[in-house]
Protein backbone atom coordinates (compact mmCIF):
# COMPACT_ATOMS: atom_id res chain seq x y z
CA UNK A 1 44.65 84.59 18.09
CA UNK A 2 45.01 85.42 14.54
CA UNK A 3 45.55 82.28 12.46
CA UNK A 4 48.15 82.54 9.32
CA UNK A 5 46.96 83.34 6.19
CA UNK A 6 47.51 80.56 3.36
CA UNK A 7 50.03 82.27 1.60
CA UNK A 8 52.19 82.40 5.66
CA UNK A 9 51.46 78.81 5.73
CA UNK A 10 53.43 78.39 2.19
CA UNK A 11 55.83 80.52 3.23
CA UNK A 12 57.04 78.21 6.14
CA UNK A 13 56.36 74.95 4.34
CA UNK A 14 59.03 76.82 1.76
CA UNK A 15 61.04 77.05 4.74
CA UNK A 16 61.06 73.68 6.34
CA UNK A 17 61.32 71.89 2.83
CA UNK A 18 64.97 71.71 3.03
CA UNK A 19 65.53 69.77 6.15
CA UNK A 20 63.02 67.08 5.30
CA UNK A 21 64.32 67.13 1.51
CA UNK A 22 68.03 66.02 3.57
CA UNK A 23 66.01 63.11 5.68
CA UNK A 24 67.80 59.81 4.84
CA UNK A 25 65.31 56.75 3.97
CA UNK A 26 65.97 54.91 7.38
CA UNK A 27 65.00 58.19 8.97
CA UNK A 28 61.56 58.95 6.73
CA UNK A 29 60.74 55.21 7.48
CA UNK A 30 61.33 55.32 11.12
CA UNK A 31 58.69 58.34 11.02
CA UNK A 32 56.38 56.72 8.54
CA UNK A 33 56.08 53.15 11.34
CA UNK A 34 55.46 55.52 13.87
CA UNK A 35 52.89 57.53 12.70
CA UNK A 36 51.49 54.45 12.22
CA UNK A 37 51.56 53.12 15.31
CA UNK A 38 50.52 56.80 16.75
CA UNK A 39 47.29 56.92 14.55
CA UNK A 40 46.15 53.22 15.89
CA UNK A 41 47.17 54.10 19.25
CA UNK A 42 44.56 57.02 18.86
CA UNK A 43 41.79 55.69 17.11
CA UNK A 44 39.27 56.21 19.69
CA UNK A 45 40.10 59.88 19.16
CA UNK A 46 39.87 59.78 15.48
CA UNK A 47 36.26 57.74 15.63
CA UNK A 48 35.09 60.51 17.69
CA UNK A 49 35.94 63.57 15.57
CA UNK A 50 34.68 61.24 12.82
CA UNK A 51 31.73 61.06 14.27
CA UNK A 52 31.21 64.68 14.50
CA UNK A 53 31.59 64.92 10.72
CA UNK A 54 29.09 62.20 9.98
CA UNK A 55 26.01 63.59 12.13
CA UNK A 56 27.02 66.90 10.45
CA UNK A 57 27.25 65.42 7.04
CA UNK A 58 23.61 63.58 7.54
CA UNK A 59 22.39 67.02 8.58
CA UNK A 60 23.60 68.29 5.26
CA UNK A 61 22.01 66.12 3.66
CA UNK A 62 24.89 64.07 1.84
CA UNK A 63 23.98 61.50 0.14
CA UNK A 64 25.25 57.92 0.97
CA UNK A 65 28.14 57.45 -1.38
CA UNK A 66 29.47 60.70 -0.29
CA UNK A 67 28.88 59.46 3.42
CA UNK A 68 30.44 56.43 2.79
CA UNK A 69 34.24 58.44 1.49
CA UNK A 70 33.22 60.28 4.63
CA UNK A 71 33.39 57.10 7.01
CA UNK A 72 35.92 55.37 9.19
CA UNK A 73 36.03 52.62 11.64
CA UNK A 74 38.50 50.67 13.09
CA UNK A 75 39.63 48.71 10.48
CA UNK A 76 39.75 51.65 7.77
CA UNK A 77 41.88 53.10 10.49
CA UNK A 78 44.25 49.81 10.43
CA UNK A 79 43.74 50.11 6.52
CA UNK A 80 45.48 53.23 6.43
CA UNK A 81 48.35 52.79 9.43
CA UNK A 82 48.80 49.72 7.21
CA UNK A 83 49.35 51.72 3.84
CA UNK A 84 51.95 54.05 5.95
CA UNK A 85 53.63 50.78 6.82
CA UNK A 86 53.31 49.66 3.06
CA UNK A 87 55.15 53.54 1.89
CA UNK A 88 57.35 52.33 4.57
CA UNK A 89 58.69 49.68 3.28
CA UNK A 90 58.58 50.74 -0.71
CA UNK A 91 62.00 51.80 -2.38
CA UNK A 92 62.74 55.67 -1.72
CA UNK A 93 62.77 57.65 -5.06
CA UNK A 94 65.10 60.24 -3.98
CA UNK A 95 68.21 60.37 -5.01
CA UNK A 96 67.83 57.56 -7.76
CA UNK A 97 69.85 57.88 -10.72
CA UNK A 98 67.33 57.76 -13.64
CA UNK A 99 70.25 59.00 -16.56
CA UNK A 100 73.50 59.60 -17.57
CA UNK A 101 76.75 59.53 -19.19
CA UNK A 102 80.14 60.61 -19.91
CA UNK A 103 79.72 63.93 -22.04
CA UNK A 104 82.28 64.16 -25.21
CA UNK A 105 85.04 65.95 -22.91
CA UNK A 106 85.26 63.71 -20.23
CA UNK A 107 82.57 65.00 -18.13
CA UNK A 108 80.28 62.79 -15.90
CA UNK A 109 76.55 63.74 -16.46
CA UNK A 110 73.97 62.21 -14.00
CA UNK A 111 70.44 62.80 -13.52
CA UNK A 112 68.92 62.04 -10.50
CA UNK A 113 65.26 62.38 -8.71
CA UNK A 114 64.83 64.77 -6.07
CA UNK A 115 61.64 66.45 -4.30
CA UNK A 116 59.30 68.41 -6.02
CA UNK A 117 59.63 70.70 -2.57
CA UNK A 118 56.42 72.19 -1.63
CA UNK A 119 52.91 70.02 -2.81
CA UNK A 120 49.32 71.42 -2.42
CA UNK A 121 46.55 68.87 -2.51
CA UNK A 122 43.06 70.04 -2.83
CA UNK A 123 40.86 67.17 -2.18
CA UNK A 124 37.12 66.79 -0.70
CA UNK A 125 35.59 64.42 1.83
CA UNK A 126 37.93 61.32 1.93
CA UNK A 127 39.92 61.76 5.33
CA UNK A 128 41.92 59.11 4.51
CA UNK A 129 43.51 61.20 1.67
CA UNK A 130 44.54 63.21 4.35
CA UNK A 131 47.44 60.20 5.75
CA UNK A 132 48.20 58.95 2.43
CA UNK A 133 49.06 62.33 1.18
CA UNK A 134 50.99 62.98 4.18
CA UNK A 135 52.94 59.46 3.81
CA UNK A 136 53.87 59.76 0.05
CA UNK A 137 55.34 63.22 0.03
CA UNK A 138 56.92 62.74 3.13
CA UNK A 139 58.57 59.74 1.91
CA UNK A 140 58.94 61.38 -1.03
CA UNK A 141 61.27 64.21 0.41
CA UNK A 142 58.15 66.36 0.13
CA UNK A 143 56.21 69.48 2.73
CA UNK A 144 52.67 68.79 2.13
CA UNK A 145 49.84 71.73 2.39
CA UNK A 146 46.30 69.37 2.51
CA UNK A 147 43.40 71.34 2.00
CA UNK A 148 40.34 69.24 2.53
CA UNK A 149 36.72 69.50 2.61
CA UNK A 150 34.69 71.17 5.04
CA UNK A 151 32.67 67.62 5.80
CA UNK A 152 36.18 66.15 6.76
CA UNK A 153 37.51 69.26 8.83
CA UNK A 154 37.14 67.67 12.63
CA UNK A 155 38.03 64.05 10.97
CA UNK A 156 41.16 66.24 8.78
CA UNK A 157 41.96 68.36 12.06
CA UNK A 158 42.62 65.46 14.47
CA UNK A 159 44.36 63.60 12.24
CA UNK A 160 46.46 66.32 11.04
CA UNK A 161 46.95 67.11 14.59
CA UNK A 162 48.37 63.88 15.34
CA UNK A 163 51.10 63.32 12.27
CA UNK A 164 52.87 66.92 13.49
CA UNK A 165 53.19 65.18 16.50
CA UNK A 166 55.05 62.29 15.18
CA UNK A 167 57.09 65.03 12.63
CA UNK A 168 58.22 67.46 15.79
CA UNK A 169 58.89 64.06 17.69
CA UNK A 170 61.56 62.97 14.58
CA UNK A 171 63.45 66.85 14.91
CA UNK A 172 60.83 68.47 12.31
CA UNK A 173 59.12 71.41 11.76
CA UNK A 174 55.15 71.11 12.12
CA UNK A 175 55.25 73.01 9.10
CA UNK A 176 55.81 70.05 7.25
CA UNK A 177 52.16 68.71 7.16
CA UNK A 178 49.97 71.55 7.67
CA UNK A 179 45.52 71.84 6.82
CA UNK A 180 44.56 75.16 5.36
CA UNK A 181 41.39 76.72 6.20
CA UNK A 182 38.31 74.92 4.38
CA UNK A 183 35.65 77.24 5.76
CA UNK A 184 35.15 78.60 1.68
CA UNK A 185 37.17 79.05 -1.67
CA UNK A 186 39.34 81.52 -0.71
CA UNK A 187 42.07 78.89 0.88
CA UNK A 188 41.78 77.44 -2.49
CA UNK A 189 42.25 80.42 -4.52
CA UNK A 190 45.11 81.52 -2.18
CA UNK A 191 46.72 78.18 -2.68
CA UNK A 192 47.01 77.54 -6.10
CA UNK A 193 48.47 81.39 -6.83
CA UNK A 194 51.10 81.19 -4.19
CA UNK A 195 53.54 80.84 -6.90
CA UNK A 196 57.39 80.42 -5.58
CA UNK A 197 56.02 78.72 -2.15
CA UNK A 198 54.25 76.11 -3.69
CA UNK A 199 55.61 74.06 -6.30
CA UNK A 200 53.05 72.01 -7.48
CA UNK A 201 48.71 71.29 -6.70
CA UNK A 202 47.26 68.31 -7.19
CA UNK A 203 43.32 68.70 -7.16
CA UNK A 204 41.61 65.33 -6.25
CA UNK A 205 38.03 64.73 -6.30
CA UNK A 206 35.13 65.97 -8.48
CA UNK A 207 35.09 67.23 -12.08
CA UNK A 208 34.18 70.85 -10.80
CA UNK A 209 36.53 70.79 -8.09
CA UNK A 210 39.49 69.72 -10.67
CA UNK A 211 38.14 72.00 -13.60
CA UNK A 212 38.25 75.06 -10.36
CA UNK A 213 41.47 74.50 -9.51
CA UNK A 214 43.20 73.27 -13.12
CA UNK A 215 41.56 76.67 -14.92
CA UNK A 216 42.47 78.83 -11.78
CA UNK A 217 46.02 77.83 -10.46
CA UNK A 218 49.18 79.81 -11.06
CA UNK A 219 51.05 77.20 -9.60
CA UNK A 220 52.05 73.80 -11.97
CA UNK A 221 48.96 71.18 -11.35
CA UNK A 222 48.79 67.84 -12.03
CA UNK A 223 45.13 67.22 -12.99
CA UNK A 224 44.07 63.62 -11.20
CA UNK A 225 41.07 62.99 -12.95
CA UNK A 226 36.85 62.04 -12.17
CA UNK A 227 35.96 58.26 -12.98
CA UNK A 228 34.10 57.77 -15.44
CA UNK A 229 35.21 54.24 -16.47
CA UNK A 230 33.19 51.58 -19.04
CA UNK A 231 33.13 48.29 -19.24
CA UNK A 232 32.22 46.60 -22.94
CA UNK A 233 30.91 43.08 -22.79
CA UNK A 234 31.87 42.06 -26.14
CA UNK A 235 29.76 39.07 -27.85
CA UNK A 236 32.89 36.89 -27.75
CA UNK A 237 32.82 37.40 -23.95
CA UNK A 238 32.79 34.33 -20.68
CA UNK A 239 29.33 35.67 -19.73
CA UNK A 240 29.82 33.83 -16.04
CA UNK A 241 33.09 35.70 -15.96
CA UNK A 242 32.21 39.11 -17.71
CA UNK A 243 29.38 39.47 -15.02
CA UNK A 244 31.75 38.75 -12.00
CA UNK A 245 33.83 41.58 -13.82
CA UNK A 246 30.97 43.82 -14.19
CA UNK A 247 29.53 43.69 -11.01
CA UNK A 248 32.94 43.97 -8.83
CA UNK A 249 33.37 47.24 -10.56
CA UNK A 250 30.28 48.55 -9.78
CA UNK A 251 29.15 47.04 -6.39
CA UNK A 252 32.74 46.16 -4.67
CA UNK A 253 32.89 50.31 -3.51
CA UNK A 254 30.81 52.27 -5.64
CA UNK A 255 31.80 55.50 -4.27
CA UNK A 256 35.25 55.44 -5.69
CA UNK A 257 36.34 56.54 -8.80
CA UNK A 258 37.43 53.25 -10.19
CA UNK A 259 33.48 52.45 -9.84
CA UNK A 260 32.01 51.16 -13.10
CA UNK A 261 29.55 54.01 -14.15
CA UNK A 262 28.42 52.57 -17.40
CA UNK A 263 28.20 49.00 -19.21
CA UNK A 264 28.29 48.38 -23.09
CA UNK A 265 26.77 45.36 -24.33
CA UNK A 266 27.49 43.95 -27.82
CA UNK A 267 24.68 44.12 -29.88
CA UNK A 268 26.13 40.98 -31.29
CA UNK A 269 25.26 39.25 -28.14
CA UNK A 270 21.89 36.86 -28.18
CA UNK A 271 19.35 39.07 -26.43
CA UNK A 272 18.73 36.62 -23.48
CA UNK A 273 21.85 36.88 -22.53
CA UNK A 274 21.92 40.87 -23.17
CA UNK A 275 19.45 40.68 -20.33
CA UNK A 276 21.02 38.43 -18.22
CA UNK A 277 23.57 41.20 -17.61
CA UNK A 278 20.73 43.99 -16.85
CA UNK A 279 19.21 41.25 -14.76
CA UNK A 280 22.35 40.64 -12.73
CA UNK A 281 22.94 44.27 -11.97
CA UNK A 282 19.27 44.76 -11.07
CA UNK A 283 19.69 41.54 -8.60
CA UNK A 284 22.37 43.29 -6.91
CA UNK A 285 21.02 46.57 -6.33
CA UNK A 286 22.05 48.13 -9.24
CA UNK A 287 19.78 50.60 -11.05
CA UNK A 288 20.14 50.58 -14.77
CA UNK A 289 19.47 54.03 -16.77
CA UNK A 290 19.51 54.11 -20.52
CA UNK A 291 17.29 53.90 -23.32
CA UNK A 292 14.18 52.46 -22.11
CA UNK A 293 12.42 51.33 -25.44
CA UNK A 294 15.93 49.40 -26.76
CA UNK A 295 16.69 47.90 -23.39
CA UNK A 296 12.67 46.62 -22.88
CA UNK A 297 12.84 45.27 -26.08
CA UNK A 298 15.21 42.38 -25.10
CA UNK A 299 12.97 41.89 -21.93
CA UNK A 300 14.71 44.12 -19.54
CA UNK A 301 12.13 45.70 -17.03
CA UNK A 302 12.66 48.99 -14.63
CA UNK A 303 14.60 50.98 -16.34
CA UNK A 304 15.49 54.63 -15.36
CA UNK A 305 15.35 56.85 -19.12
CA UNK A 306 18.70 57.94 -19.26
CA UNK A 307 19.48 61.80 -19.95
CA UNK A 308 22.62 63.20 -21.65
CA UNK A 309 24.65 63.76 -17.91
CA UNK A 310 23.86 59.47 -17.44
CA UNK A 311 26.43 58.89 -20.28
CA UNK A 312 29.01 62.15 -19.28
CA UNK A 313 29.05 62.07 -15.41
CA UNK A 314 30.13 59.50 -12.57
CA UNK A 315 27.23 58.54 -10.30
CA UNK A 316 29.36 57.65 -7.29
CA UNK A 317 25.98 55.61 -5.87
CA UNK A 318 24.22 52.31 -7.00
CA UNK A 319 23.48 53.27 -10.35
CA UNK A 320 25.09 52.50 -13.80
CA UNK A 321 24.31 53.26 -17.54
CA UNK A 322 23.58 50.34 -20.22
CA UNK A 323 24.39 51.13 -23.76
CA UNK A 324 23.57 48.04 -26.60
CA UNK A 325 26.66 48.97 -29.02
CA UNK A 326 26.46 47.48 -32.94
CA UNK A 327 29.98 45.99 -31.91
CA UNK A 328 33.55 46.39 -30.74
CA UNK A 329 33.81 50.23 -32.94
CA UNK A 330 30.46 51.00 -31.67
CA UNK A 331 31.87 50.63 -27.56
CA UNK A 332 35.15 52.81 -28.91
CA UNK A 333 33.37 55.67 -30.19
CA UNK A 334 31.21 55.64 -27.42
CA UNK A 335 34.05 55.84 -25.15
CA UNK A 336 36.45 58.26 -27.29
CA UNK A 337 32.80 60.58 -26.94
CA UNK A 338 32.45 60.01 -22.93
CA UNK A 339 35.52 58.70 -21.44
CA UNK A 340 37.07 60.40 -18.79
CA UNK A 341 40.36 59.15 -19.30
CA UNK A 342 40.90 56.78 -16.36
CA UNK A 343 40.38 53.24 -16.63
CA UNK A 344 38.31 51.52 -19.80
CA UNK A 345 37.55 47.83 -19.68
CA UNK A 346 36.49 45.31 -22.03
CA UNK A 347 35.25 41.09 -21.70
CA UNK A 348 36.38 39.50 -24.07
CA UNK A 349 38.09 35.93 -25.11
CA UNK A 350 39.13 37.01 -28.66
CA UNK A 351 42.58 38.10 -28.27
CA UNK A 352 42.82 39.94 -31.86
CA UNK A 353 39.20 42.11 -30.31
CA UNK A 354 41.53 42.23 -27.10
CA UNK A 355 43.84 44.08 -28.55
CA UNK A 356 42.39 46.76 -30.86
CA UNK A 357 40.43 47.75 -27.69
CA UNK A 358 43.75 48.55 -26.09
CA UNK A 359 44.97 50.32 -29.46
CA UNK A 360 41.70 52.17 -29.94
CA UNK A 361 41.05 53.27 -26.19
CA UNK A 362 42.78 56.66 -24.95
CA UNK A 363 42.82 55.82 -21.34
CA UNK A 364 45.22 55.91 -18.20
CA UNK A 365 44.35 52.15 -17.69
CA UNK A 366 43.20 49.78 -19.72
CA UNK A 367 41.66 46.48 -18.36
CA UNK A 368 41.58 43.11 -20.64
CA UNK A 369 39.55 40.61 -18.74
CA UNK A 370 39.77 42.53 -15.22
CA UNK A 371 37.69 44.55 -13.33
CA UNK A 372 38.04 48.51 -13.28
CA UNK A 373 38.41 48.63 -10.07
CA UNK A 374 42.22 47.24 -10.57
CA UNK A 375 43.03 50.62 -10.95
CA UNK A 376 44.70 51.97 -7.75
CA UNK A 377 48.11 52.57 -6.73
CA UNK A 378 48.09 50.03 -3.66
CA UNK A 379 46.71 47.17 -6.48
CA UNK A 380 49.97 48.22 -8.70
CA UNK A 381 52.36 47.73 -6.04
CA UNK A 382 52.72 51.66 -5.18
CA UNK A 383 51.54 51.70 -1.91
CA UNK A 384 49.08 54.51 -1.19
CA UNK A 385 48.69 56.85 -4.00
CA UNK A 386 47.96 60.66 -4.22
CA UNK A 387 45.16 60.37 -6.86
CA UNK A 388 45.02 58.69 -10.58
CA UNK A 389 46.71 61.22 -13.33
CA UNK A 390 44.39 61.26 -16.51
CA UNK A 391 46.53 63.71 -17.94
CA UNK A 392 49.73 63.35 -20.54
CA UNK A 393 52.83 65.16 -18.96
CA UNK A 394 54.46 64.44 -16.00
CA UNK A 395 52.45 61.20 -14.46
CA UNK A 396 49.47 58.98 -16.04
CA UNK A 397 47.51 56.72 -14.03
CA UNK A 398 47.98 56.12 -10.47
CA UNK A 399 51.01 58.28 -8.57
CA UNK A 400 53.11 57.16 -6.30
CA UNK A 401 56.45 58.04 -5.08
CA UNK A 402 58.11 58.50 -8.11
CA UNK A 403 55.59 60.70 -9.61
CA UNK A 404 56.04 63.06 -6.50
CA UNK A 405 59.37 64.04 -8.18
CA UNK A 406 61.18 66.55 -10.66
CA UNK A 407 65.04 65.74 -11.70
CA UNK A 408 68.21 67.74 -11.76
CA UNK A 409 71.30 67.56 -13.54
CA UNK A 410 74.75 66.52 -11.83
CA UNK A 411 77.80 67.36 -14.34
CA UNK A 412 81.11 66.68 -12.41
CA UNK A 413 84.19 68.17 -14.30
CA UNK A 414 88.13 68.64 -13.63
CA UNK A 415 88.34 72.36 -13.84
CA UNK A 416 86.35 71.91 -17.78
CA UNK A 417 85.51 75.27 -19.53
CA UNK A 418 83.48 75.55 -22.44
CA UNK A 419 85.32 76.69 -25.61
């Protein structure tokens, strides 16, 4: 049997958007708790078409960080029932009145959120992108067209499989959660030029999997960008405490893109404890790249040279960059040259240093005393989130449900014309 092409799967996701956009919030939560309860009650199945992905993914040779996005168990599983329970129970955006007035004739004005209608996400490995996705638009009065990787497709298929379940158990079309074809590009391509079926793409994942779709879509995209995130230990610093920091951003999941990639020490810093810092990465598995002769010359040993892509890309794995910076300007500038726009940190007990860090970094999140990984939409109180925004318009930072909306205009008149 011929299987619809992606522009046919838009199509009817334009179709069913309407009855899901007219769901009440008692009736989106009542299908959020039970797809819940559905995934748990088939984990077994899930595991198994997991596992299938996993032997494959070894065979590919992926390395372990990837392999790690890749994996689930049973309590990932309960993890992410438990973040459809947590969308659950959040306040529902639509229909919130966000504006307002009474216009000079006597008109009432209100502006109010509503559905973006139709969302693409383009995302890669992560299955469990494929449930939160599905639980914030949904909640969100939103159809959802997932297009995930090819590593995820038996882990993406079954799960998929099971949430239209729930959907055509509530009165819904299956069209409203649907998994395009990941076999190559095309689905991709197809996807984010289906303009007037889809009314937005997010892209989440790598930098050349957000640069493909951001420079190729049609369609509006809201770019959710790569990880690159610092963290400046400044000489004024709790060392006990900075290294805590330090090390939870880089060792708690270092696969995710709140992961510490690199670490900037103040110069102004007494070298021994300069390398206590390289020492305590080291200790826990880290490995340090950067410049070998600077970082050997406070007594730091094993050091990987670091090349220009150390300092520009995230490493996703065990590894960080070490930078010694002449001071608190020296960690800016070397941020303002590699950020990537999603979460900067800084240790430091001088509140006036404190705050021209915050002033001076251009960043979606900006952590004073905290660890980068902070940054995540379940941490803020959002529930599962659809990716962190590094861009300026629309959404910055992590998105949740109110970020998975547009607004409209309600004017309400007596018969008013205009003169």
């Amino acid at each position: 049997m011929k299987q619809p092409t992606v522009l046919e799967r838009a199509k009817a996701a334009k179709k069913a958007a309407p009855k899901l956009a007219a769901l009440s919030s008692s009736e989106k939560n009542a299908l959020l708790e039970r797809a819940a309860e559905y995934l748990l009650e088939h984990s077994e199945a899930i595991l198994e078409a997991n596992e299938q992905d996993l032997r494959a993914g070894e065979h590919a040779g992926l390395n372990e960080g990837l392999l790690d996005r890749l994996r689930l168990d049973h309590e990932r599983i309960a993890g992410i029932a438990g973040g459809l329970r947590l969308v659950a129970g959040l306040p529902d955006p639509v229909g919130e009145v966000i504006g307002g007035g009474v216009m000079y004739n006597g008109m009432l004005m209100r502006q109010v959120r509503v559905p973006l209608g139709v969302v693409g996400i383009v995302y890669e490995a992560r299955p469990n992108v494929t449930v939160d996705a599905f639980g914030l638009t949904l909640k969100s009065g939103n159809v959802v067209l997932l297009r995930g990787s090819k590593s995820a497709v038996h882990t993406n298929t079954k799960l998929v499989e099971l949430l239209q379940a729930v959907v055509q158990e509530h009165g819904l079309s299956a069209d409203t959660v649907q998994l395009l074809p990941c076999e190559n590009h095309e689905s991709v391509q197809e996807l984010i030029t289906a303009r007037g079926f889809v009314d937005v793409v997010i892209p989440r994942g790598g930098a050349k999997l957000i640069e493909a779709v951001v420079l190729g879509a049609t369609v509006p995209t809201i770019e959710t960008g790569t990880g690159n995130c610092h963290f400046y230990v400044d000489r004024d610093a709790n060392m006990d405490e900075a290294i805590a920091m330090l090390l939870n951003g880089k060792t708690r999941r270092c696969s995710v893109c709140n992961a510490t990639e690199t670490v900037l020490i103040d110069a102004g810093l007494p070298a021994t404890e300069q390398l206590r810092i390289i020492r305590a990465l080291q200790d826990a598995g880290v490995k340090v790249h950067g410049d070998v002769d600077k970082l050997e010359a406070i007594g730091a040993e094993n050091i990987i040279q670091a090349e220009a892509s150390d300092w520009e890309e995230e490493y996703l794995s065990m590894d960080i960059a070490a930078q010694i910076v002449e001071d608190l300007d020296g960690a800016i500038e070397h941020i303002r040259r590699y950020s990537s726009g999603h979460t900067e940190a800084i240790a430091t007990r001088n509140t006036a240093t404190a705050q021209a860090f915050a002033a001076g970094v251009d960043a979606a999140a900006v952590m004073i005393n905290a660890s980068t990984a902070f940054t995540d939409g379940e941490q803020y109180g959002m529930g599962a989130e659809i990716g962190i925004s590094t861009q300026k318009l629309h959404a910055r930072g992590p998105m949740g449900l109110p970020e998975l909306t547009t607004s409209k205009w309600i004017l309400e008149g007596q018969g008013h014309t205009r003169a």
